[in-house]
Protein backbone atom coordinates (compact mmCIF):
# COMPACT_ATOMS: atom_id res chain seq x y z
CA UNK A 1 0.00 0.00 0.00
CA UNK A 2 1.45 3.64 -0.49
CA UNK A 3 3.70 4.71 2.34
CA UNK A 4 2.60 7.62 4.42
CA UNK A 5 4.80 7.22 7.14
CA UNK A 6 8.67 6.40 7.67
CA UNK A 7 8.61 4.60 10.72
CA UNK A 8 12.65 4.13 11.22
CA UNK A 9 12.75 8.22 11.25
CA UNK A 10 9.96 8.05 13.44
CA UNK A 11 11.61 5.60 16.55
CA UNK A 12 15.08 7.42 16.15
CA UNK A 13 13.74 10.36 16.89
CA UNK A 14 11.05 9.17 19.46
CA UNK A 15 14.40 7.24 20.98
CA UNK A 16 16.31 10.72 21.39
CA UNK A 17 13.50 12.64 22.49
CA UNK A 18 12.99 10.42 25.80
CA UNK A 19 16.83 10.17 26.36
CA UNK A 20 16.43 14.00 26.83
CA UNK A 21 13.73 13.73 28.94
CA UNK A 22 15.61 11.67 31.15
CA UNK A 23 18.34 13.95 31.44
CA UNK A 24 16.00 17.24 31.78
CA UNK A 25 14.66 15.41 35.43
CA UNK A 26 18.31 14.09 36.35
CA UNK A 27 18.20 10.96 35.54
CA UNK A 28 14.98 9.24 36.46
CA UNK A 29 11.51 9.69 34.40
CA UNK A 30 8.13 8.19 35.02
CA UNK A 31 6.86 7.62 31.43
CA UNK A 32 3.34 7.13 30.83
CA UNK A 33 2.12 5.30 27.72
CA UNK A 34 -1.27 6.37 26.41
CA UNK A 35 -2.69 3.93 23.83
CA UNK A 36 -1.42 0.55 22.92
CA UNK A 37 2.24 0.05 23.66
CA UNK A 38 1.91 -3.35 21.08
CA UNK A 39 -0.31 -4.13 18.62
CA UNK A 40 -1.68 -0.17 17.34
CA UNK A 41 -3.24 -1.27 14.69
CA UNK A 42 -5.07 2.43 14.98
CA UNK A 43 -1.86 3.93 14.21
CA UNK A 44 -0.72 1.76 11.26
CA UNK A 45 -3.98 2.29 9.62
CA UNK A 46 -4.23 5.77 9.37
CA UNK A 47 -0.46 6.68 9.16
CA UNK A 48 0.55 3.87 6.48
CA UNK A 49 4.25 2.49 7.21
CA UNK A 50 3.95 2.79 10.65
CA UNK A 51 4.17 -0.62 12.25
CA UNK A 52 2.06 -1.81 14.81
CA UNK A 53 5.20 -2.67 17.07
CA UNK A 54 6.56 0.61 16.39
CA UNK A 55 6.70 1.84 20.22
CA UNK A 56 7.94 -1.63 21.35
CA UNK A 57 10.61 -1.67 18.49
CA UNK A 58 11.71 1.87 20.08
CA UNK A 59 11.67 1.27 23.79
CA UNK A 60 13.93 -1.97 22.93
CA UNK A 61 16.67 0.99 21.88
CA UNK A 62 16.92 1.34 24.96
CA UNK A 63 15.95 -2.04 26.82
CA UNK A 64 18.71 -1.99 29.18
CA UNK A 65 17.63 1.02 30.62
CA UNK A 66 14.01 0.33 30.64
CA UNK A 67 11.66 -1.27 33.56
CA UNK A 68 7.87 -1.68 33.11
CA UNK A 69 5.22 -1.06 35.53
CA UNK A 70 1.89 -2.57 34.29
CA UNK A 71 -1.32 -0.75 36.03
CA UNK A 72 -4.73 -2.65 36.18
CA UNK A 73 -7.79 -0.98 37.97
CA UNK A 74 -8.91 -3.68 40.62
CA UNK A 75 -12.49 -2.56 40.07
CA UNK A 76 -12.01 -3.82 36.35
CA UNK A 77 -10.55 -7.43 37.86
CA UNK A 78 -13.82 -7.51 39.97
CA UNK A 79 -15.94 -6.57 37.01
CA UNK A 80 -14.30 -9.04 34.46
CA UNK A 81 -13.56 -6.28 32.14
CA UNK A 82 -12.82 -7.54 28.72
CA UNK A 83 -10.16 -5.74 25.99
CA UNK A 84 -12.73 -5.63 22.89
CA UNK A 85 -9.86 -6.02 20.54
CA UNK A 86 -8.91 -9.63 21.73
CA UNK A 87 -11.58 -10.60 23.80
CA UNK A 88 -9.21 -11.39 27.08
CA UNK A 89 -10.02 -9.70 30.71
CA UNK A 90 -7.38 -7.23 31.53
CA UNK A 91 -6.51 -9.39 34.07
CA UNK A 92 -5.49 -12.12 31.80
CA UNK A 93 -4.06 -9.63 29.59
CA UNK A 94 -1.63 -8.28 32.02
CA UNK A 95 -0.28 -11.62 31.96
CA UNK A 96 0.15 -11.85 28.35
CA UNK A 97 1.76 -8.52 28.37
CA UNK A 98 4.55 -9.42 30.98
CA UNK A 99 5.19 -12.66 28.50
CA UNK A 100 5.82 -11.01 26.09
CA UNK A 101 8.15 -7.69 27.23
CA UNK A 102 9.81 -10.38 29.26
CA UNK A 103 10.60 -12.34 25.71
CA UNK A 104 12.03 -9.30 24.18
CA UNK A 105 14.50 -8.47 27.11
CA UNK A 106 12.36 -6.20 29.13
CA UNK A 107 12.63 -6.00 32.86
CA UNK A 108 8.88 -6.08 34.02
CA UNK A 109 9.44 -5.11 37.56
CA UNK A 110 5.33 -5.28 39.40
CA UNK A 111 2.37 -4.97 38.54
CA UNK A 112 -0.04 -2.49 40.27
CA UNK A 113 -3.71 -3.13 41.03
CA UNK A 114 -4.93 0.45 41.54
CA UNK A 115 -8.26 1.80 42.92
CA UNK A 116 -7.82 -1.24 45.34
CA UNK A 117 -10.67 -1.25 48.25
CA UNK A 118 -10.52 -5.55 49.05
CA UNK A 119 -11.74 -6.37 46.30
CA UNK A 120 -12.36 -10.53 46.18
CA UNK A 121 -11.60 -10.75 42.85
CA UNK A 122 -8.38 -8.72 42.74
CA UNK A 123 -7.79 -10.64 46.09
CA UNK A 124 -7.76 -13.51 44.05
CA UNK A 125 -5.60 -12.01 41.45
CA UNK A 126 -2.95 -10.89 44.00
CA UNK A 127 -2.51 -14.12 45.26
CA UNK A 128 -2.04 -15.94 41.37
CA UNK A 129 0.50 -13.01 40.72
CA UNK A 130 2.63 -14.17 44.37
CA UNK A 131 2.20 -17.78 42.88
CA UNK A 132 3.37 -16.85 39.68
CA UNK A 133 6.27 -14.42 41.28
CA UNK A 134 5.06 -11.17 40.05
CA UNK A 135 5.39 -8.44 42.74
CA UNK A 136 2.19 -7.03 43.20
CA UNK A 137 1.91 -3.59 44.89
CA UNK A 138 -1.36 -1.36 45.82
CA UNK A 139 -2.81 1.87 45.28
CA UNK A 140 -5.62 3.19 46.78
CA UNK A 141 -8.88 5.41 46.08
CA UNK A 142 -8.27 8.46 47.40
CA UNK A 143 -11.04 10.76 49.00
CA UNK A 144 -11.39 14.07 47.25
CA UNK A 145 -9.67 13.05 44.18
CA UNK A 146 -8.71 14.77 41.36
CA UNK A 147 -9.24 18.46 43.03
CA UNK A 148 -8.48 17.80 46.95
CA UNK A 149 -4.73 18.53 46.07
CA UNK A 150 -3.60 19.05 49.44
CA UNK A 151 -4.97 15.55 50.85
CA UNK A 152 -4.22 14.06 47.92
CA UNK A 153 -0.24 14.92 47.94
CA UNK A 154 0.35 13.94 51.48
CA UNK A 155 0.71 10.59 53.55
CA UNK A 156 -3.32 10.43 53.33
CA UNK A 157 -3.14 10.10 49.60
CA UNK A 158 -0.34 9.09 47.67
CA UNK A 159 1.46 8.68 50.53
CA UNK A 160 -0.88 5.17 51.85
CA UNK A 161 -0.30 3.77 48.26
CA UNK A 162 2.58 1.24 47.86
CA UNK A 163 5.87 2.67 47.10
CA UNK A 164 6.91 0.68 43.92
CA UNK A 165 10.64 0.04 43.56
CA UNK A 166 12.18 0.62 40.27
CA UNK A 167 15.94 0.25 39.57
CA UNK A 168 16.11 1.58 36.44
CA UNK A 169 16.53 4.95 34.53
CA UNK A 170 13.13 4.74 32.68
CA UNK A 171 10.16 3.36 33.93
CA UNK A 172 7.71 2.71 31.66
CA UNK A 173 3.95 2.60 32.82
CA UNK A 174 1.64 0.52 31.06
CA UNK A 175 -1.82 -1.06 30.95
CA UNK A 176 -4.14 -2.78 29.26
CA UNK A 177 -6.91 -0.61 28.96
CA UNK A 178 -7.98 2.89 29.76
CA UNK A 179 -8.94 3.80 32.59
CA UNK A 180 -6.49 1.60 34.51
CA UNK A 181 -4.64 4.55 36.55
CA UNK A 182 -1.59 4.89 34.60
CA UNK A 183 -1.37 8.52 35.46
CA UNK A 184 -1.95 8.39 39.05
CA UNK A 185 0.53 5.71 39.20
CA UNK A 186 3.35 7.83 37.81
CA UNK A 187 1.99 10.74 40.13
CA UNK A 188 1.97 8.53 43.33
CA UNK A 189 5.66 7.52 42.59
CA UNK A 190 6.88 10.81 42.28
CA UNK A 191 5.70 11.68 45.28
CA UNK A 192 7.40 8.64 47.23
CA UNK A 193 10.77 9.54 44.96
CA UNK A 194 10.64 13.12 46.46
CA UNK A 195 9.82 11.94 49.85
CA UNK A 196 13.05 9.58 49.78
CA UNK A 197 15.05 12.49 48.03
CA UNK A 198 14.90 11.12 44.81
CA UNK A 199 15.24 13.48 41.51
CA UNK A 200 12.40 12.51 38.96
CA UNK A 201 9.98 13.66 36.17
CA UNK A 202 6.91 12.45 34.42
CA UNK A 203 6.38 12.71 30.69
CA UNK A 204 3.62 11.38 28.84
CA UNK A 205 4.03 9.12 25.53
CA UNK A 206 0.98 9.82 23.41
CA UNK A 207 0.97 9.32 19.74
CA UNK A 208 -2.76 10.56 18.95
CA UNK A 209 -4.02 13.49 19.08
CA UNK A 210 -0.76 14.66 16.62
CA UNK A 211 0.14 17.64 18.38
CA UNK A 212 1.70 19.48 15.12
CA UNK A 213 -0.65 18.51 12.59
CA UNK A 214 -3.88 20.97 12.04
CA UNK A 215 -6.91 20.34 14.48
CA UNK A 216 -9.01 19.58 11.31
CA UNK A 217 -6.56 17.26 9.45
CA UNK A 218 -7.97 14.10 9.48
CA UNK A 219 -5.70 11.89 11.16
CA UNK A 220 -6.54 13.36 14.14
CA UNK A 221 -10.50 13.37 13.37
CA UNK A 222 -10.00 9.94 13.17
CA UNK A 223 -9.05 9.82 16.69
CA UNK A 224 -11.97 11.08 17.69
CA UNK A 225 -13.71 8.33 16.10
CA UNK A 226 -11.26 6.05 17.61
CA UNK A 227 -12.41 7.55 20.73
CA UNK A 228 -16.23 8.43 20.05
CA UNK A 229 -17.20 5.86 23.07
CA UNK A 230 -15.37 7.93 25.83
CA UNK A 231 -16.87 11.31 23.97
CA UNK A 232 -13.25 13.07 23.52
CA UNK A 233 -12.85 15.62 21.24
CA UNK A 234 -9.54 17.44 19.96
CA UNK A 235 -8.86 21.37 20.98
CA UNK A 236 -6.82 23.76 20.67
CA UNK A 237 -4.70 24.08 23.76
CA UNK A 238 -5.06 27.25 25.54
CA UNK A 239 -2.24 27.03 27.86
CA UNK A 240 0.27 26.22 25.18
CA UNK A 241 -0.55 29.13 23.33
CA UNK A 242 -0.91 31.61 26.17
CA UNK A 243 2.39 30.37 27.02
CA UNK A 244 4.29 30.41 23.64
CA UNK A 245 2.23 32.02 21.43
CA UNK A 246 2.17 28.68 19.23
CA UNK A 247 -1.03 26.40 18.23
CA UNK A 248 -1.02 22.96 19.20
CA UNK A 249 -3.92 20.13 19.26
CA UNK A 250 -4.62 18.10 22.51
CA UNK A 251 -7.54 16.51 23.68
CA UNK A 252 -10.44 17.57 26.31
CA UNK A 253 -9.50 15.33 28.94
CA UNK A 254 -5.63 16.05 29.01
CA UNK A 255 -6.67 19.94 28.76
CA UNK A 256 -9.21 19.75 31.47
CA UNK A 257 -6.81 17.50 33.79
CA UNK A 258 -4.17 20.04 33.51
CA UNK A 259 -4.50 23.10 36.05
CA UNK A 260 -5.31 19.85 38.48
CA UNK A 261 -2.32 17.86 37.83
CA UNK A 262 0.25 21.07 37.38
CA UNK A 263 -0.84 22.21 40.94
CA UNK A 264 0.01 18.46 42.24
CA UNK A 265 3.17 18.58 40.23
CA UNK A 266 4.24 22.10 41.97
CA UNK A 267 3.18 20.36 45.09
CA UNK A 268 5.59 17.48 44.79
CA UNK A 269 8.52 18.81 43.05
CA UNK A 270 8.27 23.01 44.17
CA UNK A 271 7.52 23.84 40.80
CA UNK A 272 5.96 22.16 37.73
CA UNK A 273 8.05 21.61 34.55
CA UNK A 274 5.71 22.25 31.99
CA UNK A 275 3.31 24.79 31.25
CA UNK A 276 1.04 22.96 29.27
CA UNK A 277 -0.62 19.36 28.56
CA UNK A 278 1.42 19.52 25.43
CA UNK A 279 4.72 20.17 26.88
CA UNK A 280 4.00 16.85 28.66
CA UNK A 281 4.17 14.86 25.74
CA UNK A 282 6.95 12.90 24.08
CA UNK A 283 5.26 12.88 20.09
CA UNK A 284 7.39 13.17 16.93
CA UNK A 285 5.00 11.31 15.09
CA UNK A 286 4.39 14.27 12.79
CA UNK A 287 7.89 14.79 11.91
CA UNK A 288 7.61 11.39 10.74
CA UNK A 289 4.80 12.04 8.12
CA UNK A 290 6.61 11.75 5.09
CA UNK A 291 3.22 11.58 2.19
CA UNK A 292 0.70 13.55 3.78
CA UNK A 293 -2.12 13.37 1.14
CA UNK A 294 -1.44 8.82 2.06
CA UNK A 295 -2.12 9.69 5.74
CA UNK A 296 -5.17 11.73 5.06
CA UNK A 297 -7.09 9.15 2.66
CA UNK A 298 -6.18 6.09 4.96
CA UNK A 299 -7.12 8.42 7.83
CA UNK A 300 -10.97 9.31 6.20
CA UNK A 301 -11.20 5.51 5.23
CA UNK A 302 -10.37 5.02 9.23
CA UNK A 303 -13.14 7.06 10.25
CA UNK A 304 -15.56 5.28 7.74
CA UNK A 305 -14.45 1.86 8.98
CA UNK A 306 -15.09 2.89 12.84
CA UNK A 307 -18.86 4.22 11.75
CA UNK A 308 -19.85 0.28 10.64
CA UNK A 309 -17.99 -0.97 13.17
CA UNK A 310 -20.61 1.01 15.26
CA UNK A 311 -23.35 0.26 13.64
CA UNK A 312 -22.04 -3.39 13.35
CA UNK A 313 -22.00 -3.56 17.76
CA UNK A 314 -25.12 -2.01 18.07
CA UNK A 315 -26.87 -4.93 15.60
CA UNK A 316 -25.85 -6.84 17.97
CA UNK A 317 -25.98 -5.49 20.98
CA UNK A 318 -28.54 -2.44 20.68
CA UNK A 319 -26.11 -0.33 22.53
CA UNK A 320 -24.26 2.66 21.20
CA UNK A 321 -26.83 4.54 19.42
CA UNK A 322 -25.45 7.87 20.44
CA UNK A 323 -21.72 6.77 19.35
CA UNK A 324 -23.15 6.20 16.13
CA UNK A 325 -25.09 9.99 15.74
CA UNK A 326 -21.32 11.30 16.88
CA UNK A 327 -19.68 9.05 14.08
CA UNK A 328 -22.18 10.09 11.67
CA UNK A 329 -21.38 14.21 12.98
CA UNK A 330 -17.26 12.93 12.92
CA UNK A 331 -18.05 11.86 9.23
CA UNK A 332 -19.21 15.41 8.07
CA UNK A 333 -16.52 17.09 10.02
CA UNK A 334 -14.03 15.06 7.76
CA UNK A 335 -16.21 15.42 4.22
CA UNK A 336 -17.15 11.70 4.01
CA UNK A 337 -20.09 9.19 3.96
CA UNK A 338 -20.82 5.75 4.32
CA UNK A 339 -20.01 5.18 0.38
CA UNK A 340 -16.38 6.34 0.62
CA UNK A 341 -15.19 3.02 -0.63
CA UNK A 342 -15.88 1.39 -3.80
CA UNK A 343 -16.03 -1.64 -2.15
CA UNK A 344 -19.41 -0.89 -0.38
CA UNK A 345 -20.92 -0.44 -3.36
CA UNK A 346 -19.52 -3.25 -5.61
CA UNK A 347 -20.55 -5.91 -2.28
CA UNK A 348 -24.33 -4.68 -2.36
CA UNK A 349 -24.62 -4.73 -6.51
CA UNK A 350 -22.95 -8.03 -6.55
CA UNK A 351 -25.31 -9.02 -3.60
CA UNK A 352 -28.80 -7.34 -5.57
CA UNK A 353 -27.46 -9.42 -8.73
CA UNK A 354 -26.67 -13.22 -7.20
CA UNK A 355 -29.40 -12.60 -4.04
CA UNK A 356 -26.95 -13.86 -1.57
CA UNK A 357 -24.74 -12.35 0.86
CA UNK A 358 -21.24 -11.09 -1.15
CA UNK A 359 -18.05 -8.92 -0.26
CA UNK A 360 -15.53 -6.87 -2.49
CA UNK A 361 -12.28 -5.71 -1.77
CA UNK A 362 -10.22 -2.58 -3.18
CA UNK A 363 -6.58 -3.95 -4.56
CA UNK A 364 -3.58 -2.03 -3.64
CA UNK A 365 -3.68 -1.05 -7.45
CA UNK A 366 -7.35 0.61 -7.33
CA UNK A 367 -8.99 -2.62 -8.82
CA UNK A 368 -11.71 -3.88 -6.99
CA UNK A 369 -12.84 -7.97 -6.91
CA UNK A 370 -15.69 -9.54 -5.93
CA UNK A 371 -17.18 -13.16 -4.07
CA UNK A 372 -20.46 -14.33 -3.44
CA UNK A 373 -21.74 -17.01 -1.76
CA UNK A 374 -21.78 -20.24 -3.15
CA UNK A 375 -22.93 -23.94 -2.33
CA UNK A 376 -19.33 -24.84 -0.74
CA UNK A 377 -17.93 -21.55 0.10
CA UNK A 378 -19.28 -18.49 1.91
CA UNK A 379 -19.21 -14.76 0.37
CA UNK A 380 -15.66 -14.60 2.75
CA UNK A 381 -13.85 -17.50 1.42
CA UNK A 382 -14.86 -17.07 -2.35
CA UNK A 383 -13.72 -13.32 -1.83
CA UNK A 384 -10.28 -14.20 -0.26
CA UNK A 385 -9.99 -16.80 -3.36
CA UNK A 386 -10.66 -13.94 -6.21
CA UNK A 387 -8.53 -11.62 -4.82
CA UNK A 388 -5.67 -14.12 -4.19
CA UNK A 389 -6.04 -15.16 -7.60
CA UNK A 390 -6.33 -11.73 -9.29
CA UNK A 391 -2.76 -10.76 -7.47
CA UNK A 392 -1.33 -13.83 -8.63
CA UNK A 393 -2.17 -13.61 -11.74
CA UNK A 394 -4.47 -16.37 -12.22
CA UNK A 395 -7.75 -16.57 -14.15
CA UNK A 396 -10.87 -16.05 -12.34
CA UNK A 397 -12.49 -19.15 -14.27
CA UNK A 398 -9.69 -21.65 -12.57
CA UNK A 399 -10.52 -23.85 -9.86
CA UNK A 400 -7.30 -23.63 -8.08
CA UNK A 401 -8.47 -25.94 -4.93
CA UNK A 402 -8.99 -29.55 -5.73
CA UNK A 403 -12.72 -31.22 -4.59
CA UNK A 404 -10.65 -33.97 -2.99
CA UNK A 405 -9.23 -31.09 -0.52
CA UNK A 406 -12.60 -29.47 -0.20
CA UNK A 407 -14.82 -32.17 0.47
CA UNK A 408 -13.69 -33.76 3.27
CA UNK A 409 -13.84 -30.58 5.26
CA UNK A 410 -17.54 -30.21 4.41
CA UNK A 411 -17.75 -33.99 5.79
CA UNK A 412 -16.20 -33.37 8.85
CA UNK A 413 -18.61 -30.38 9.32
CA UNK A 414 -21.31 -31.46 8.45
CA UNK A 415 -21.34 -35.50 9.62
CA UNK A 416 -19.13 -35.12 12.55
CA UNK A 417 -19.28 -31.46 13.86
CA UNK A 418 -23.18 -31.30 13.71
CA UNK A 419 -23.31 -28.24 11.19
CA UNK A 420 -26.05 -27.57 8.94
CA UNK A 421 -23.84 -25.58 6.79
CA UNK A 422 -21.46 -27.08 4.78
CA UNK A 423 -20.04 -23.62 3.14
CA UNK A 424 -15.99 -23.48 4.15
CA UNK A 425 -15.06 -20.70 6.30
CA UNK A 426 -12.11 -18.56 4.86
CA UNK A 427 -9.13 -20.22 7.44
CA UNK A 428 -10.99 -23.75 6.28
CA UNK A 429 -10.65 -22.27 2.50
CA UNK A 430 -6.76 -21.80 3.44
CA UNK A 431 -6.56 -25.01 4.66
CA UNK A 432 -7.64 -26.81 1.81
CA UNK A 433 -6.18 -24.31 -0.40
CA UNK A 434 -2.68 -25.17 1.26
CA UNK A 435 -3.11 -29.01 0.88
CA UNK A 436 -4.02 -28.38 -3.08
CA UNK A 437 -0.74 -26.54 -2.87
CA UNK A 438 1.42 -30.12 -2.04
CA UNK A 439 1.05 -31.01 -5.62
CA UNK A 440 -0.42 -28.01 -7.46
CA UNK A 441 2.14 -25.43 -8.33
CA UNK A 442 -0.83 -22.98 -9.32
CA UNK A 443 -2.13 -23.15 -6.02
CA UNK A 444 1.18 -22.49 -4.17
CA UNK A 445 1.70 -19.23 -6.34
CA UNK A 446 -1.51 -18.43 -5.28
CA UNK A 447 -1.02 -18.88 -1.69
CA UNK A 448 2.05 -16.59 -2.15
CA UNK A 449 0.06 -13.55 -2.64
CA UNK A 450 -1.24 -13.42 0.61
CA UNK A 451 1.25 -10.56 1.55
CA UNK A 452 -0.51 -8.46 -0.90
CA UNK A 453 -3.70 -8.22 1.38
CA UNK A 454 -2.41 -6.50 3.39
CA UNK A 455 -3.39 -3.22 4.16
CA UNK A 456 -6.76 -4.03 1.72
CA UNK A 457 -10.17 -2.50 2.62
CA UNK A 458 -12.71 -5.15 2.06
CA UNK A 459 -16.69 -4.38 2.54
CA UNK A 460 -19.29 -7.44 2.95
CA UNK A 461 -22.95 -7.19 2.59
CA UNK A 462 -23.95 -8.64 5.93
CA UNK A 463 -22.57 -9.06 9.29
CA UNK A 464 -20.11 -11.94 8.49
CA UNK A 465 -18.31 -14.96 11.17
CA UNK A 466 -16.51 -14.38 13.56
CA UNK A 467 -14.21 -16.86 12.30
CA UNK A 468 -13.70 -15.26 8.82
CA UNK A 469 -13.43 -11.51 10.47
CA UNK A 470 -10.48 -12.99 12.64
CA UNK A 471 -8.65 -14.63 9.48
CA UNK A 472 -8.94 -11.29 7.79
CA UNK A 473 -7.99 -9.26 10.70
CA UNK A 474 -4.80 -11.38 11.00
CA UNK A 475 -3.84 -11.22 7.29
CA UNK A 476 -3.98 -7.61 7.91
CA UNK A 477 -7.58 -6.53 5.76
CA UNK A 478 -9.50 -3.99 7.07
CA UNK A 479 -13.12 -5.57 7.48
CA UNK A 480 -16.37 -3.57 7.16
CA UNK A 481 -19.53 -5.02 7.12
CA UNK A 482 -23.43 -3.56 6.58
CA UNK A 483 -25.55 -3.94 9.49
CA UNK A 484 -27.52 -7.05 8.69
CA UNK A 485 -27.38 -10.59 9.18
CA UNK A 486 -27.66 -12.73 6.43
CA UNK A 487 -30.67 -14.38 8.27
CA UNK A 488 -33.45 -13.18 10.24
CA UNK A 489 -33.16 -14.96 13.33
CA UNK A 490 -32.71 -13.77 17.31
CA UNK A 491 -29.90 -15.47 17.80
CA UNK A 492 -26.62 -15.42 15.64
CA UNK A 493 -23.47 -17.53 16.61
């Protein structure tokens, strides 16, 4: 796909920018990582060439001096609070995270349950961390909090939390989820660090909004839309340009936060360091931009993608009406509508024509293909076959998976699994595909052009498996689907 985004310039100079915050608080910095630390998939779609692991690729510059701190709200444990992207509780994800910074080299040093009040659940948890030899330290709730400064910076408040230990130069504070207290983690541990004569900052890492890049510009509407379930919205920040005379985008919530957390800053450390929420950030992802006209069309196509993804939950849940009027208002603020891809509209002709469920997909040359259903493969695996076989080359007309592949699967479904459908799945369609490819040269080339996907925008007609979304997600397609099921039933698996 074209390159928006050179994502080597962009950790080099990420990497030199938190070296000098380091040195600006004499050594020792509390860095807070807003987002996704692995895995921003939100980032590599709407700046094109960054790579997901981009942050993790840049904090292993500088592994040695590096020690994580995960946060996890205890009221989350208690609640069984799931991360929507891979359907884990935090809880569970925590553990997942420590695996893998610990595989890369990372020191994880504890994890932190804040907001902790004896909870039985995060009781529970404490005790499988000690098990598993995680140190596990507390944080409390803290009466008056955010605006009862005084209480709050004093042995009352941060002062009853656990002091975490950290022996390294950069601690890096992490969670899975918002909400989990990253912030008043890094706030409590300056406090302690002060207390035992300690030198230290805070600085936040924060890739979205872009802090140099217009308020209007669309990569950063599309983090609104990334965001349109917490209700954020990008602003100007005053206090940046009362202070410099210079225009920079933040968000509400950092804005709001930041007479509050400047007075508890002063509090701890005599005087505060910056003199706005955007002076707290560590961001060169602008400088990084290298094609902005890329960034701004995969940016729009984000914001697109988010509205049916919207309209897609509340199908099926009948929640989130009002995130869907603020997608629809997010849409007109960036010029587009539901039609913005071809794809939409090539998936619901090709559907009207066959009167079956069907998908299309845009190719990284303009060219869009399309699949309907069929009697042994659903609208998801004939799509992935066209457009694996228009990459590679291969006419549309060739059967390129053999029956003796095929059918079996459909007997195992059907006279051994219990399924009433027969119609492959797209990872079953890979499967068979794959054992074609043992003794079909034809079929191997076409399993080579799987690479190509990625990056693709494909659009189906109804609300397809979970199954096939999950293949697609992991080959890297961008999934969109209209709000209907392909059957009018209550329940849908």
């Amino acid at each position: 796909m074209r390159q928006g985004f050179d994502n080597d310039k962009y950790i080099e100079l990420q990497a030199a920018n938190i070296r000098k915050r380091i040195a600006q608080f004499g050594g020792k910095l509390y860095l807070e990582f807003g987002g996704k630390l692995f895995d921003d998939h939100h980032a590599s779609r709407v700046l094109p060439g960054f790579e997901p692991d981009a942050k993790f690729r840049m904090l292993q510059s500088l592994v040695d001096d590096v020690e994580i701190v995960i946060a996890v709200n205890a009221n989350h444990i208690e609640k069984a609070k799931v991360r929507g992207d891979l359907g884990i509780t935090y809880d569970e994800d925590v553990l997942r995270l420590i695996d893998i910074f610990r595989s890369y080299g990372f020191l994880v040093g504890s994890v932190v349950l804040t907001q902790y009040a004896g909870q039985p659940a995060a009781d529970a948890y404490r005790q499988r961390l000690g098990q598993l030899g995680v140190t596990c330290r507390l944080h409390y709730p803290i009466a008056g909090y955010p605006h009862d400064i005084e209480r709050i910076v004093s042995d009352e408040g941060y002062g009853r939390n656990d002091y975490i230990e950290t022996s390294r130069p950069l601690v890096v504070v992490t969670a899975p989820g918002p909400g989990s207290g990253k912030l008043a983690t890094c706030l409590s541990q300056l406090y302690h660090e002060y207390k035992r004569g300690v030198q230290a900052g805070y600085a936040k890492y924060e890739t979205f909004p872009i802090w140099n890049l217009p308020l209007g510009h669309p990569v950063n509407i599309a983090y609104e839309a990334a965001t349109a379930d917490l209700d954020d919205a990008n602003i100007i920040d005053p206090f940046h340009l009362e202070a410099y005379g210079e225009t920079t985008v933040n968000y509400n919530r950092d804005v709001e936060a930041f007479p509050v957390l400047k007075a508890m800053m002063e509090t701890i450390m005599g005087k505060s360091p910056y003199a706005s929420p955007t002076d707290m950030g560590v961001n060169m992802a602008g400088y990084a931009i290298i094609d902005d006209e890329a960034c701004r069309e995969a940016s729009r196509m984000e914001i697109v993608r988010r509205y049916f993804t919207a309209c897609v939950n509340f199908k099926r849940t009948g929640e989130g009406e009002d995130q869907i009027e603020r997608l629809r208002s997010i849409m007109t603020k960036a010029g587009v509508d539901e039609n913005l891809s071809p794809a939409r509209k090539a998936a619901l002709d090709k559907e009207q024509a066959t009167g079956g469920p069907a998908g299309a997909m845009v190719l990284p040359g303009g060219r869009v293909v399309t699949g309907k259903t069929g009697e042994l493969l659903g609208a998801a695996s004939a799509l992935l076959m066209n457009v694996l076989k228009a990459v590679a080359g291969v006419d549309d007309a060739l059967s390129v998976i053999h029956d003796d592949a095929i059918e079996p699967i459909c007997r195992l479904k059907t006279e051994h699994l219990n399924s009433v459908n027969p119609r492959l799945h797209s990872d079953e369609t890979l499967i068979a595909l794959s054992i074609t490819s043992a003794s079909d040269p034809v079929a191997e080339r076409v399993i080579d052009g799987l690479e190509q996907l990625r990056g693709c925008d494909a659009f189906f007609s109804v609300i397809i498996s979970a199954t096939d979304e999950a293949l697609y997600r992991r080959l890297g397609i961008n999934v969109c689907c209209e709000p209907k099921y392909e059957q009018a039933s209550l329940y849908h698996k």
